[in-house]
PDB file of N, CA and C in Angstrom:
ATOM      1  N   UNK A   1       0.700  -9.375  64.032  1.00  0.00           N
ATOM      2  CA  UNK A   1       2.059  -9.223  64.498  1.00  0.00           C
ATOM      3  C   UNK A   1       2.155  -7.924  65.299  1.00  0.00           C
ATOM      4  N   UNK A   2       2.317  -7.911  66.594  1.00  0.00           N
ATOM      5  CA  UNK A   2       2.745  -6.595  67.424  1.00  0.00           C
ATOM      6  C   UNK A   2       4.152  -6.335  66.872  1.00  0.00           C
ATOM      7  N   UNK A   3       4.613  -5.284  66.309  1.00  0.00           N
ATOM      8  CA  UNK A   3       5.486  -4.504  66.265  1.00  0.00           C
ATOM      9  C   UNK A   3       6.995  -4.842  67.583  1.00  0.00           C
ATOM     10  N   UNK A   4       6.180  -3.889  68.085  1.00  0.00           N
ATOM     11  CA  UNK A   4       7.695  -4.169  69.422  1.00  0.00           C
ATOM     12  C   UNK A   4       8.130  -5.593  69.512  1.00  0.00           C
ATOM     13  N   UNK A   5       7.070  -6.552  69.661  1.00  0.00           N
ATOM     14  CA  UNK A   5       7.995  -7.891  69.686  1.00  0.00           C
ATOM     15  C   UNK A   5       8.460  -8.181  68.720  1.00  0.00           C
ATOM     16  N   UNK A   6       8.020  -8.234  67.510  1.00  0.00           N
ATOM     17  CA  UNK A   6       8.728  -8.503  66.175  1.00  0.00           C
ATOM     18  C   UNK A   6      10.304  -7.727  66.925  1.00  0.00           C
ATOM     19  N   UNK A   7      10.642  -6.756  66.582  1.00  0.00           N
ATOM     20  CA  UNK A   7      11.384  -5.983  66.932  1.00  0.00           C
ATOM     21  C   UNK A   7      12.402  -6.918  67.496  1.00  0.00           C
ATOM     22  N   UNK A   8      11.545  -6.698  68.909  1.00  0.00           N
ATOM     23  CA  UNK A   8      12.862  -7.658  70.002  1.00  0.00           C
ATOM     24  C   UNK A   8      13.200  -8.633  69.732  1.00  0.00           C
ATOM     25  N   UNK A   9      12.488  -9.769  68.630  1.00  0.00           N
ATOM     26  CA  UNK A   9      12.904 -11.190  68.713  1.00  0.00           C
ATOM     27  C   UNK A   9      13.742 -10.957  67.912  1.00  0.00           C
ATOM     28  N   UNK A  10      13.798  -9.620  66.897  1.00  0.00           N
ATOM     29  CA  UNK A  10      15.008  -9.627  66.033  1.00  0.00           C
ATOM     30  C   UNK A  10      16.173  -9.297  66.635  1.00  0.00           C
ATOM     31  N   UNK A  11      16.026  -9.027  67.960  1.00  0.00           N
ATOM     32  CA  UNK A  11      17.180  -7.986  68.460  1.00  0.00           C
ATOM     33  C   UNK A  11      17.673  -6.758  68.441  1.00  0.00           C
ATOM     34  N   UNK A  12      16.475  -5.937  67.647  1.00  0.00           N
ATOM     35  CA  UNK A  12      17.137  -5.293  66.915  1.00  0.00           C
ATOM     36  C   UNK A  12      15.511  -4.017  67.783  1.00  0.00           C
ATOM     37  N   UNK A  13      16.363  -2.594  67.750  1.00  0.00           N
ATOM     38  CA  UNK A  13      15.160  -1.578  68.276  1.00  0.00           C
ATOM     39  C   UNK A  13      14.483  -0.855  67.560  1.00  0.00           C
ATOM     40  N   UNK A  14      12.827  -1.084  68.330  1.00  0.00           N
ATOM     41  CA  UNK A  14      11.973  -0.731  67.789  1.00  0.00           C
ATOM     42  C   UNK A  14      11.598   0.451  67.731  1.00  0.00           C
ATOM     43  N   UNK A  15      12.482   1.690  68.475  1.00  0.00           N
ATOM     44  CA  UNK A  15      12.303   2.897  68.750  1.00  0.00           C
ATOM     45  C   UNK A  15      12.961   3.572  67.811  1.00  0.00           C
ATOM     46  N   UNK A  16      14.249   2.902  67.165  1.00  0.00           N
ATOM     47  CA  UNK A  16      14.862   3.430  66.240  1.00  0.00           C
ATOM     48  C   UNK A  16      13.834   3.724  65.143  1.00  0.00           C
ATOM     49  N   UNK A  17      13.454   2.831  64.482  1.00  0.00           N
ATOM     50  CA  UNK A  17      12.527   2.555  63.237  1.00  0.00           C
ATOM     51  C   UNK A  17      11.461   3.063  63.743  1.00  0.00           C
ATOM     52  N   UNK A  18      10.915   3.470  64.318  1.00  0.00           N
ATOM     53  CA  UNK A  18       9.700   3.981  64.827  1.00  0.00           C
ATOM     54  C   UNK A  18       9.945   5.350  64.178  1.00  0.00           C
ATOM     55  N   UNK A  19      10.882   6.014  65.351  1.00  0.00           N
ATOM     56  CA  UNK A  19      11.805   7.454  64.902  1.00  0.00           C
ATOM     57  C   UNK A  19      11.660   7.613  63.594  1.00  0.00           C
ATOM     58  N   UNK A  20      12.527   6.973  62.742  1.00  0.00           N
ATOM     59  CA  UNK A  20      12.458   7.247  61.205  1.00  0.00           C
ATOM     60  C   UNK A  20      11.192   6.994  60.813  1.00  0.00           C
ATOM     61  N   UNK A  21      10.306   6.152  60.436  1.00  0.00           N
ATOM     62  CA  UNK A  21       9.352   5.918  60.116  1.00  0.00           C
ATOM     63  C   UNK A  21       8.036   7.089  60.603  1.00  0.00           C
ATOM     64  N   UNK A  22       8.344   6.948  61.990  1.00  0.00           N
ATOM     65  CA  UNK A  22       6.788   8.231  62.477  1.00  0.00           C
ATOM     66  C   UNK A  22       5.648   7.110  63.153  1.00  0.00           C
ATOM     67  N   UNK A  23       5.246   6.511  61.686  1.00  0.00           N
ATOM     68  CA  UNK A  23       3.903   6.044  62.227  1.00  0.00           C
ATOM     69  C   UNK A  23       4.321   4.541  62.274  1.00  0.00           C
ATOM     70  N   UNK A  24       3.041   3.659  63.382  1.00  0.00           N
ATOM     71  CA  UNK A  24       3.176   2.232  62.838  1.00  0.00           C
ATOM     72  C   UNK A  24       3.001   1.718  61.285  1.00  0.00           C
ATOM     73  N   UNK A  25       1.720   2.222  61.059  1.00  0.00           N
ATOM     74  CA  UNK A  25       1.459   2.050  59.824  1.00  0.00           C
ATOM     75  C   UNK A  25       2.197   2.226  59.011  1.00  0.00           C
ATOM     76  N   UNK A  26       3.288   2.963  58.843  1.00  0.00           N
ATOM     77  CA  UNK A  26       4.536   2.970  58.217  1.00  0.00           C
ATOM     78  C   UNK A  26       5.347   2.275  57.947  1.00  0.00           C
ATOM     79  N   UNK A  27       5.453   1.604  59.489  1.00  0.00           N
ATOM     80  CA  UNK A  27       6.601   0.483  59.497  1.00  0.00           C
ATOM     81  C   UNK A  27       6.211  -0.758  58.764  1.00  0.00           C
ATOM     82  N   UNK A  28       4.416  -0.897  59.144  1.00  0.00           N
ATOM     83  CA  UNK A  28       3.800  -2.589  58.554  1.00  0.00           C
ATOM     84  C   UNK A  28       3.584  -2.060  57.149  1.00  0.00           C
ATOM     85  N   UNK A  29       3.104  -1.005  56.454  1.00  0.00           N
ATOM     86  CA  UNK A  29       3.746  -0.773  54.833  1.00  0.00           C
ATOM     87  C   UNK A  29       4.682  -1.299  54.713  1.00  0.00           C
ATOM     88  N   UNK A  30       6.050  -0.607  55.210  1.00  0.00           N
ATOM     89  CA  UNK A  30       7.798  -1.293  54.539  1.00  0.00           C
ATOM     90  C   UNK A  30       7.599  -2.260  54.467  1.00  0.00           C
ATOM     91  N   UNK A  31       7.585  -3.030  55.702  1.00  0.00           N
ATOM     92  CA  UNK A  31       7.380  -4.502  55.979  1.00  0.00           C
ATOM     93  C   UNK A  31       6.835  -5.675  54.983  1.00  0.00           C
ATOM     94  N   UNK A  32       5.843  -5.058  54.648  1.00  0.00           N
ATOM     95  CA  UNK A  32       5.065  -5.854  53.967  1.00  0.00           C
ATOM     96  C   UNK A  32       5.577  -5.588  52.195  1.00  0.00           C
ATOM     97  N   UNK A  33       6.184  -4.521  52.472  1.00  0.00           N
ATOM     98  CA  UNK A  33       6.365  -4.419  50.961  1.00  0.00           C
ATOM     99  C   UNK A  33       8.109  -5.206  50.536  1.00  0.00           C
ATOM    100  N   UNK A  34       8.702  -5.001  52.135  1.00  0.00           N
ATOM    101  CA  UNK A  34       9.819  -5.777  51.485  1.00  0.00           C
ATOM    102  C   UNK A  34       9.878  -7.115  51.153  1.00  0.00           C
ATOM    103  N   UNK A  35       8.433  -7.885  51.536  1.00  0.00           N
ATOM    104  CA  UNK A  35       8.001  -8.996  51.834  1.00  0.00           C
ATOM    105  C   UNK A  35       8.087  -9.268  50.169  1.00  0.00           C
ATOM    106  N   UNK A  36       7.177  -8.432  49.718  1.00  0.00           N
ATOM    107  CA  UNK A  36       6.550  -8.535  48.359  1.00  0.00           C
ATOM    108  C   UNK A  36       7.923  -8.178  47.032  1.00  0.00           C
ATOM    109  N   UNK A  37       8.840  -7.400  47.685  1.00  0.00           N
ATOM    110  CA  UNK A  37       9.666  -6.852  46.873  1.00  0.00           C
ATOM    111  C   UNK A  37      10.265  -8.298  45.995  1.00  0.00           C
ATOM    112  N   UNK A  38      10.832  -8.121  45.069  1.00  0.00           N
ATOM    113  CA  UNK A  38      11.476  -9.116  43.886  1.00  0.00           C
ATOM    114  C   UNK A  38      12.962  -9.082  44.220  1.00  0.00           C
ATOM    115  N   UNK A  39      13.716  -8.586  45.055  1.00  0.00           N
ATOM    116  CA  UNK A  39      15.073  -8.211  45.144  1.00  0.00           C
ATOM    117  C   UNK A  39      15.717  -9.754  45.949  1.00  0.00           C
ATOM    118  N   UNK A  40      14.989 -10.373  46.725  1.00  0.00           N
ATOM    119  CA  UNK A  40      15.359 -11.891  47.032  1.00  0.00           C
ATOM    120  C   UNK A  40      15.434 -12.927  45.864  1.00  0.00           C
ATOM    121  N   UNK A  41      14.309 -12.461  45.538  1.00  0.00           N
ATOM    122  CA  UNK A  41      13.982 -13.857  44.188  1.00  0.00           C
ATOM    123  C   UNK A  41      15.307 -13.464  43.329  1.00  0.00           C
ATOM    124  N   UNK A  42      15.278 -12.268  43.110  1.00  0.00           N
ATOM    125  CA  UNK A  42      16.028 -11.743  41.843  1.00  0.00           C
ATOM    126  C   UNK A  42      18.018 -12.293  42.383  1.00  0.00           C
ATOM    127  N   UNK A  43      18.103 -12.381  43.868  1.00  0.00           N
ATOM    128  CA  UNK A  43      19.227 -12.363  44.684  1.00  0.00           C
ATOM    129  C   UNK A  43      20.078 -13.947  44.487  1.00  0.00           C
ATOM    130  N   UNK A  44      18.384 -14.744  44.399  1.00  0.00           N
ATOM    131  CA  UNK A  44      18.530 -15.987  44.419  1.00  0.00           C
ATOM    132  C   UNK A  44      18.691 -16.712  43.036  1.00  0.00           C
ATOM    133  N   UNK A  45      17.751 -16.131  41.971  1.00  0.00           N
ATOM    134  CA  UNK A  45      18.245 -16.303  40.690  1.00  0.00           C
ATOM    135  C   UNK A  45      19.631 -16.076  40.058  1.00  0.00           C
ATOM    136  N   UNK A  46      20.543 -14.489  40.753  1.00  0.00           N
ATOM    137  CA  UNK A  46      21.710 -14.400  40.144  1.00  0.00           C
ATOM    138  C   UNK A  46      22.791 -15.016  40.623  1.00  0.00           C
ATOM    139  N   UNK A  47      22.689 -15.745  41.706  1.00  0.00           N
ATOM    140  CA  UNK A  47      23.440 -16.685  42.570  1.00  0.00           C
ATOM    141  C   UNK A  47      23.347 -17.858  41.535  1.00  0.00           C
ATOM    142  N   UNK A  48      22.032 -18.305  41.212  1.00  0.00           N
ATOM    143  CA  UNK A  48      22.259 -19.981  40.713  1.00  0.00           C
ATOM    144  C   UNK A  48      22.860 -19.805  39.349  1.00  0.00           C
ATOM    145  N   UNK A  49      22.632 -18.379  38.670  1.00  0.00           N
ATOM    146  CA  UNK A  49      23.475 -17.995  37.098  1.00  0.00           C
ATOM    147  C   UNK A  49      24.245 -17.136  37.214  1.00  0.00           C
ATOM    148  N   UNK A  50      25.233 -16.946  38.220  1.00  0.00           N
ATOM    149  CA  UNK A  50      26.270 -16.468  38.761  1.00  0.00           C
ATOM    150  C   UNK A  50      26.539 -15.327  38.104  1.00  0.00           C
ATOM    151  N   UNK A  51      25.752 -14.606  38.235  1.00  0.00           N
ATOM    152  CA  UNK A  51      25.870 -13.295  37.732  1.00  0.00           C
ATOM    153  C   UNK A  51      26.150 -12.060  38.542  1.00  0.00           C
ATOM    154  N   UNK A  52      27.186 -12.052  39.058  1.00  0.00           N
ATOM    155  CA  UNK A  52      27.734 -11.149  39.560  1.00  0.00           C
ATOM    156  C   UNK A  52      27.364 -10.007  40.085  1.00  0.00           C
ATOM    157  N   UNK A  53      27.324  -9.451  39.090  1.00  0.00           N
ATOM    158  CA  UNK A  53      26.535  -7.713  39.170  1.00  0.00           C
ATOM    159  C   UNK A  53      25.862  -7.518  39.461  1.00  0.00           C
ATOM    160  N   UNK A  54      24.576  -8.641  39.084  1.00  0.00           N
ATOM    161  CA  UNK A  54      22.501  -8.866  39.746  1.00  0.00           C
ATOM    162  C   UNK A  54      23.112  -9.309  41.290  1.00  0.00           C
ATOM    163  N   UNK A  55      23.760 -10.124  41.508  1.00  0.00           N
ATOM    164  CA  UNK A  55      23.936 -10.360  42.732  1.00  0.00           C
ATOM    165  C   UNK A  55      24.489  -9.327  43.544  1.00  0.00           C
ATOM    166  N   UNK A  56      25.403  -8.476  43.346  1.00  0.00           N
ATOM    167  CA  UNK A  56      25.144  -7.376  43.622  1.00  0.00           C
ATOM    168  C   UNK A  56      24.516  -6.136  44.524  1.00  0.00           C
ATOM    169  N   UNK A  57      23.430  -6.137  42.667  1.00  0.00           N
ATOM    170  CA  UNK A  57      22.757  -5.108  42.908  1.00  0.00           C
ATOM    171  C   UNK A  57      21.684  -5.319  43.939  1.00  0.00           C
ATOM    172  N   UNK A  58      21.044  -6.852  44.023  1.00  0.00           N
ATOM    173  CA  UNK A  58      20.008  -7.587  44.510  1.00  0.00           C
ATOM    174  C   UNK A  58      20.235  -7.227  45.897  1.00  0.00           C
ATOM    175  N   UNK A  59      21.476  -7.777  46.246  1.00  0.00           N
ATOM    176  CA  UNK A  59      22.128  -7.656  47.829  1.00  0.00           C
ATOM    177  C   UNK A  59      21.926  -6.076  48.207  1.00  0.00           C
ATOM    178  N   UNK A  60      22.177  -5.302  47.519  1.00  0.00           N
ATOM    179  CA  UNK A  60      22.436  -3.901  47.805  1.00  0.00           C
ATOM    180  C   UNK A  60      21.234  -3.325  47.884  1.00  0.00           C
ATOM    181  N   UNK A  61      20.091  -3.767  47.412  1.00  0.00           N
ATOM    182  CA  UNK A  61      19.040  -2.762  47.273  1.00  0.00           C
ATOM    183  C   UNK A  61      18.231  -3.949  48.780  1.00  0.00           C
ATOM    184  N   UNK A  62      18.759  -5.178  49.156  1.00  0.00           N
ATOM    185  CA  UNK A  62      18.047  -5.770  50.625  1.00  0.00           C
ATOM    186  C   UNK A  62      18.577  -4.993  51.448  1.00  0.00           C
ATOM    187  N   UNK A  63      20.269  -4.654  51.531  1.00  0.00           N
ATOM    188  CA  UNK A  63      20.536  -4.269  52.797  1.00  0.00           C
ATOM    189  C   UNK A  63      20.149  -2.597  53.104  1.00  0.00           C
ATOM    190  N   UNK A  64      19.873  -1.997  51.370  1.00  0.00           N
ATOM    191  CA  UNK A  64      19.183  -0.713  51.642  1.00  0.00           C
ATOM    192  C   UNK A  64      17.651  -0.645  52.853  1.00  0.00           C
ATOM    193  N   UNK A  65      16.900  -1.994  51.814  1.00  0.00           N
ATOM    194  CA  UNK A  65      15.838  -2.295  53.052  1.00  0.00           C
ATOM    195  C   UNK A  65      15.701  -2.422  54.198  1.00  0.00           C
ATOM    196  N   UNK A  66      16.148  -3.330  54.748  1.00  0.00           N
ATOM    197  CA  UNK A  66      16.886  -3.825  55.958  1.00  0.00           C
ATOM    198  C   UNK A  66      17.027  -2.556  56.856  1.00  0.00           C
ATOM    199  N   UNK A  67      18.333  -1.956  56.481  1.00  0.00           N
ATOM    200  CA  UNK A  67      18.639  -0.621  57.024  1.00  0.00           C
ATOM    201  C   UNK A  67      17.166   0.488  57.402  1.00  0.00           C
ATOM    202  N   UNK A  68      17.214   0.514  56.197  1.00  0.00           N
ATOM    203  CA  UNK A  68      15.869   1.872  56.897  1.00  0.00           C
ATOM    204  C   UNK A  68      14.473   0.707  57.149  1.00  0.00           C
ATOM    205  N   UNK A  69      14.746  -0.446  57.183  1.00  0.00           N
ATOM    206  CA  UNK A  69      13.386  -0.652  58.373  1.00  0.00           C
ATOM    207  C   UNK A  69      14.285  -1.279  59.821  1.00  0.00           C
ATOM    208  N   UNK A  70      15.070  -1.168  59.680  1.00  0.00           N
ATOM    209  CA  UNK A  70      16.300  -1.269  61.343  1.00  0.00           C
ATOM    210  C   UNK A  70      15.708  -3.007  61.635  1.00  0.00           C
ATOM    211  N   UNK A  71      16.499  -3.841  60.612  1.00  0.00           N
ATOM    212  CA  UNK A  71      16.362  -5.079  60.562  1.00  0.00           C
ATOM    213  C   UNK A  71      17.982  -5.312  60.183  1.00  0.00           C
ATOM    214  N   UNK A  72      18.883  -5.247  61.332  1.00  0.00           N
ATOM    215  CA  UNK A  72      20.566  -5.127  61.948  1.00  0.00           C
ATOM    216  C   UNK A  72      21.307  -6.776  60.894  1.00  0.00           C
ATOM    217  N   UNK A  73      20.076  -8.517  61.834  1.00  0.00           N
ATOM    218  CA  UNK A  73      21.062  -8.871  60.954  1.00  0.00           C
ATOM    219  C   UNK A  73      20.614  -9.259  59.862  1.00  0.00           C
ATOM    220  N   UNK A  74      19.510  -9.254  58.773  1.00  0.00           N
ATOM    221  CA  UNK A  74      19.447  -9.208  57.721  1.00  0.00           C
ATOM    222  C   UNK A  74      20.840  -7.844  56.769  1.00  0.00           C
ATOM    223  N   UNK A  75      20.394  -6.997  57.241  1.00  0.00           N
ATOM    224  CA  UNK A  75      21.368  -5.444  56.892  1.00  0.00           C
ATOM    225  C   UNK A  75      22.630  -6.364  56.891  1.00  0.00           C
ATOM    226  N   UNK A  76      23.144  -6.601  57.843  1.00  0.00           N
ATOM    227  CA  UNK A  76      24.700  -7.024  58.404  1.00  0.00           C
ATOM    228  C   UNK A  76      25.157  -8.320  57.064  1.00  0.00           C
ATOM    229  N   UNK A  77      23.990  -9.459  57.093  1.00  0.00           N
ATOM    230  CA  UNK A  77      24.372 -10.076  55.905  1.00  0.00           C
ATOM    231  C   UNK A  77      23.970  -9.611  54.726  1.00  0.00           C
ATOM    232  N   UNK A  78      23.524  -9.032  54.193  1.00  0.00           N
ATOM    233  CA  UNK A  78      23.507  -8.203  53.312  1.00  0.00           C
ATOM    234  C   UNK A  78      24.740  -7.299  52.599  1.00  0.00           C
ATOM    235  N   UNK A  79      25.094  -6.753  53.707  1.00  0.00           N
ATOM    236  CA  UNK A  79      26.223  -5.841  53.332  1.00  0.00           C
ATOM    237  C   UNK A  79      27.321  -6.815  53.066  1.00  0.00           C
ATOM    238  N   UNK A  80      27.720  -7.747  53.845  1.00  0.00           N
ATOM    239  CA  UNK A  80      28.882  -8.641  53.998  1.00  0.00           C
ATOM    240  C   UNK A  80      29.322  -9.084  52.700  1.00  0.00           C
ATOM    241  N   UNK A  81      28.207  -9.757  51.661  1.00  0.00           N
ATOM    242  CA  UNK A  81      27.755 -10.079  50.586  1.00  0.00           C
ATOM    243  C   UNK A  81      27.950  -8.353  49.323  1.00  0.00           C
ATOM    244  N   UNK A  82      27.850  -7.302  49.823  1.00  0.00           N
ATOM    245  CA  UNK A  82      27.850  -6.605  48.814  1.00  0.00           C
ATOM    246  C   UNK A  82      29.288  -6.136  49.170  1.00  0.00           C
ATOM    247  N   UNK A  83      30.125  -5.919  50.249  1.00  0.00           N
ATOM    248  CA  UNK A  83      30.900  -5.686  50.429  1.00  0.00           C
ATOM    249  C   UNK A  83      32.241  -6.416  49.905  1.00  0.00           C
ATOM    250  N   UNK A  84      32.047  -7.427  49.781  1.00  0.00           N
ATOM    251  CA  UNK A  84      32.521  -8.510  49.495  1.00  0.00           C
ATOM    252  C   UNK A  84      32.808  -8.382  47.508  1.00  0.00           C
ATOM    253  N   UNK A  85      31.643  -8.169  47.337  1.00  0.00           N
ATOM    254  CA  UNK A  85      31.911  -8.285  45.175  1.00  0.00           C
ATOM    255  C   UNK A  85      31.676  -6.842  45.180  1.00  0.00           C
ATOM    256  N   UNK A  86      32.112  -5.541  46.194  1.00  0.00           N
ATOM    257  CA  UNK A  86      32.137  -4.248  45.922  1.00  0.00           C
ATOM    258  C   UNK A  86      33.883  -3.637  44.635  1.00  0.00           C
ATOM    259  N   UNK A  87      34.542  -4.645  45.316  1.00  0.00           N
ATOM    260  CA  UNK A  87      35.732  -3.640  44.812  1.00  0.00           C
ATOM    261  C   UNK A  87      36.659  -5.305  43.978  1.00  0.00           C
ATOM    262  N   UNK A  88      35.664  -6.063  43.464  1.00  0.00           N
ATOM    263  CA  UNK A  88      36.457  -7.206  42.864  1.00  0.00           C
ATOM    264  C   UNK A  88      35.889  -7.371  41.467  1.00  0.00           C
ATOM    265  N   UNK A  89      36.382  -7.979  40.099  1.00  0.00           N
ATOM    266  CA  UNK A  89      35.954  -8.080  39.287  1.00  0.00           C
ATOM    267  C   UNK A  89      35.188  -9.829  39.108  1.00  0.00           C
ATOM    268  N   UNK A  90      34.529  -9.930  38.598  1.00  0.00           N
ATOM    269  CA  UNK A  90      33.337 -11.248  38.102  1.00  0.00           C
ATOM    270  C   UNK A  90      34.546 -12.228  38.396  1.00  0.00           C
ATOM    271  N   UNK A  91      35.596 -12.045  37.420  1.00  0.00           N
ATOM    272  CA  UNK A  91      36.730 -12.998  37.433  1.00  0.00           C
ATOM    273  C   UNK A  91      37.059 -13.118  38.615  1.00  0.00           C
ATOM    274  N   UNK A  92      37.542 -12.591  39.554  1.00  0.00           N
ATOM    275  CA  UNK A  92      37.863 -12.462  40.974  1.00  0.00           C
ATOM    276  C   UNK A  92      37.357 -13.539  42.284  1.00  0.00           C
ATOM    277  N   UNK A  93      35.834 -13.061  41.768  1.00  0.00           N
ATOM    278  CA  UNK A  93      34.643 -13.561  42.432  1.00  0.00           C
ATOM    279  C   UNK A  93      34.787 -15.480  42.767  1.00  0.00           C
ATOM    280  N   UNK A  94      34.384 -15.589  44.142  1.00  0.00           N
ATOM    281  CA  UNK A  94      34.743 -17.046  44.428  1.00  0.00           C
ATOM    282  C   UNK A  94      33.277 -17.693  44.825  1.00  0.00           C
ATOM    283  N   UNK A  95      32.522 -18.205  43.538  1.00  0.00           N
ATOM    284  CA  UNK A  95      31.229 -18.690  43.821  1.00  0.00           C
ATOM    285  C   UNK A  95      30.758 -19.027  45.522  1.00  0.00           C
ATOM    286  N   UNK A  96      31.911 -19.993  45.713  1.00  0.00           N
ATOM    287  CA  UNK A  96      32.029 -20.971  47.122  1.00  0.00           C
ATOM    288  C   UNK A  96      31.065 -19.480  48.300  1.00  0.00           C
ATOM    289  N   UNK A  97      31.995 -18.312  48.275  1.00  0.00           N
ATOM    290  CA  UNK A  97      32.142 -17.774  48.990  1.00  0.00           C
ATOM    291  C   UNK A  97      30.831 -16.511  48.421  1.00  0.00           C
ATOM    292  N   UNK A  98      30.209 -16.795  47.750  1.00  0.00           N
ATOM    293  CA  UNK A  98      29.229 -15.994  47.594  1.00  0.00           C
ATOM    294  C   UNK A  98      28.104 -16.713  47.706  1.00  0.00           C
ATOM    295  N   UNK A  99      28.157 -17.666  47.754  1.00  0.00           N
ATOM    296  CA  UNK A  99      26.771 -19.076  47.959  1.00  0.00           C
ATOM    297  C   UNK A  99      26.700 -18.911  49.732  1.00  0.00           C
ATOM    298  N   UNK A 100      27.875 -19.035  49.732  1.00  0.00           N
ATOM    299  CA  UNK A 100      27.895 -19.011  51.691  1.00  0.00           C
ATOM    300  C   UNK A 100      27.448 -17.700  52.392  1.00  0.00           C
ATOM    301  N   UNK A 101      27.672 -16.336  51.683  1.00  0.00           N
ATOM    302  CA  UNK A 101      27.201 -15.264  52.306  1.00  0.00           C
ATOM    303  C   UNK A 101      26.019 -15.064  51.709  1.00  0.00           C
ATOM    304  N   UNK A 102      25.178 -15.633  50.797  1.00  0.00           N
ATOM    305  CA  UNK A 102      24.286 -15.923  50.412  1.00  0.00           C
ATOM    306  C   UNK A 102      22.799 -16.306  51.300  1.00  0.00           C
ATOM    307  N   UNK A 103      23.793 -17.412  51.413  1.00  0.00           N
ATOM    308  CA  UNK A 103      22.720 -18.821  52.909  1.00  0.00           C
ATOM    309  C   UNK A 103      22.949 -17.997  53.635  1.00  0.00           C
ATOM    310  N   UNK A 104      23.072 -16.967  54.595  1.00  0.00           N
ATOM    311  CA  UNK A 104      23.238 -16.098  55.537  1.00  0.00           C
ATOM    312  C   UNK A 104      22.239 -14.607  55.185  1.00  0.00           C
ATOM    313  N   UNK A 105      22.023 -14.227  54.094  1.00  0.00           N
ATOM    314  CA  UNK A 105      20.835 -13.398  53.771  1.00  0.00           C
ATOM    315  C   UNK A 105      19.662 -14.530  53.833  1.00  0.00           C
ATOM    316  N   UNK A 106      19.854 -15.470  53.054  1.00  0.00           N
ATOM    317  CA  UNK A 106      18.350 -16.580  52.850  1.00  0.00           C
ATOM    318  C   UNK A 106      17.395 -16.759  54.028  1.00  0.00           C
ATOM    319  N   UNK A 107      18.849 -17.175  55.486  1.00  0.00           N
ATOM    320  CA  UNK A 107      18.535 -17.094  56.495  1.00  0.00           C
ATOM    321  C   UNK A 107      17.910 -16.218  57.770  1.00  0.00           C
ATOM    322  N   UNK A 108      18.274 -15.296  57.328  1.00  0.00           N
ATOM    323  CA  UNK A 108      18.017 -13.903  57.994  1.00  0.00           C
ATOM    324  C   UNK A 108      16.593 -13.133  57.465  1.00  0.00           C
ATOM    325  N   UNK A 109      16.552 -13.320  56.204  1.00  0.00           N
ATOM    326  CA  UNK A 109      15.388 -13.483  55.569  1.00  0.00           C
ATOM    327  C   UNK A 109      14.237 -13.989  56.060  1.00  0.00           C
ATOM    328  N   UNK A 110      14.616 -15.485  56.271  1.00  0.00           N
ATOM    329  CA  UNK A 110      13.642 -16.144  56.655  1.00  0.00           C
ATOM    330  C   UNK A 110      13.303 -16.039  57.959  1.00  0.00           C
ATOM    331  N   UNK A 111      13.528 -15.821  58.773  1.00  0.00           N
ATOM    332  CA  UNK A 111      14.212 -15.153  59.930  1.00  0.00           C
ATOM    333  C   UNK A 111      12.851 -14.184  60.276  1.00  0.00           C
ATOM    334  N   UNK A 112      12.785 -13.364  59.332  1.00  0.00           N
ATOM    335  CA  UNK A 112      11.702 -11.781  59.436  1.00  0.00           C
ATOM    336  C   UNK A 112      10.782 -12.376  58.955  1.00  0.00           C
ATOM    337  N   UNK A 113      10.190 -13.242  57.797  1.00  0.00           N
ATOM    338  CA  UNK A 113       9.164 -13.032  57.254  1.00  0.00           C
ATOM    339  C   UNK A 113       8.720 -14.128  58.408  1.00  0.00           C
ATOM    340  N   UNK A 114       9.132 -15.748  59.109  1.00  0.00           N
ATOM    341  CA  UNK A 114       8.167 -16.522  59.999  1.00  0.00           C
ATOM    342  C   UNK A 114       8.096 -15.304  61.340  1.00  0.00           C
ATOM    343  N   UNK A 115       8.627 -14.465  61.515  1.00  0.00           N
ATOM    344  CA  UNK A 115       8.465 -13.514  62.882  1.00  0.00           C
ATOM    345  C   UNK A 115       7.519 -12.684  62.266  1.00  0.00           C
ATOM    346  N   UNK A 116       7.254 -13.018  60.897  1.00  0.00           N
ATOM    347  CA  UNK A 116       6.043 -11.450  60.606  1.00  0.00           C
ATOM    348  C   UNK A 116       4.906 -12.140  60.389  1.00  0.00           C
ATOM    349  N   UNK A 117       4.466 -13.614  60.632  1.00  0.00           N
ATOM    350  CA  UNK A 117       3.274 -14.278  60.820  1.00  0.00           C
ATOM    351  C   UNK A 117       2.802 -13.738  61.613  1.00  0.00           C
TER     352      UNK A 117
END
């Protein structure tokens, strides 16, 4: 995977993340480790046992990822989703509408890892 194109097909710039990061090798570490990270699985498990809080935390610690590897719309659905069950209680919470900003991380997701073949 070249770097810069990954980058561009995401839309998203490769100079930014470069900047923060320093090295390439830096960037294909993150990369690979957000690949490996448990915070999807874990995202996708608290969705199907509607657990609120894991869903959450799950969302919050992708769009942390996302962010500092300058991956805009994974980050963007990410946040939408944490922003969303930030200031509401479990009771509050409208499955419908957390399944749907859900499929929008899944997607975005999937998104990075077939562009990181």
């Amino acid at each position: 995977m070249e770097l810069k194109t990954f980058y561009e097909n995401l839309g998203a710039d490769y100079n930014i993340v470069l900047r923060r990061l320093l090295r390439e090798s830096l960037i294909y570490k993150y990369l690979n480790m957000l690949i490996k990270d448990p915070s999807f699985e874990t995202l996708q498990n608290a969705v199907e046992s509607e657990d609120f809080e894991e869903i959450f935390r799950a969302a919050h610690t992708i769009k942390g990822m996302a962010l500092n590897l300058e991956l805009p719309p994974l980050a963007a659905a990410a946040s939408d989703l944490t922003e969303y069950l930030r200031y509401i209680t479990s009771g509050e919470a409208d499955i419908s509408v957390v399944k749907e900003k859900y499929e929008k991380i899944r997607n975005e997701y999937e998104t990075v890892l077939k562009l990181m073949e």
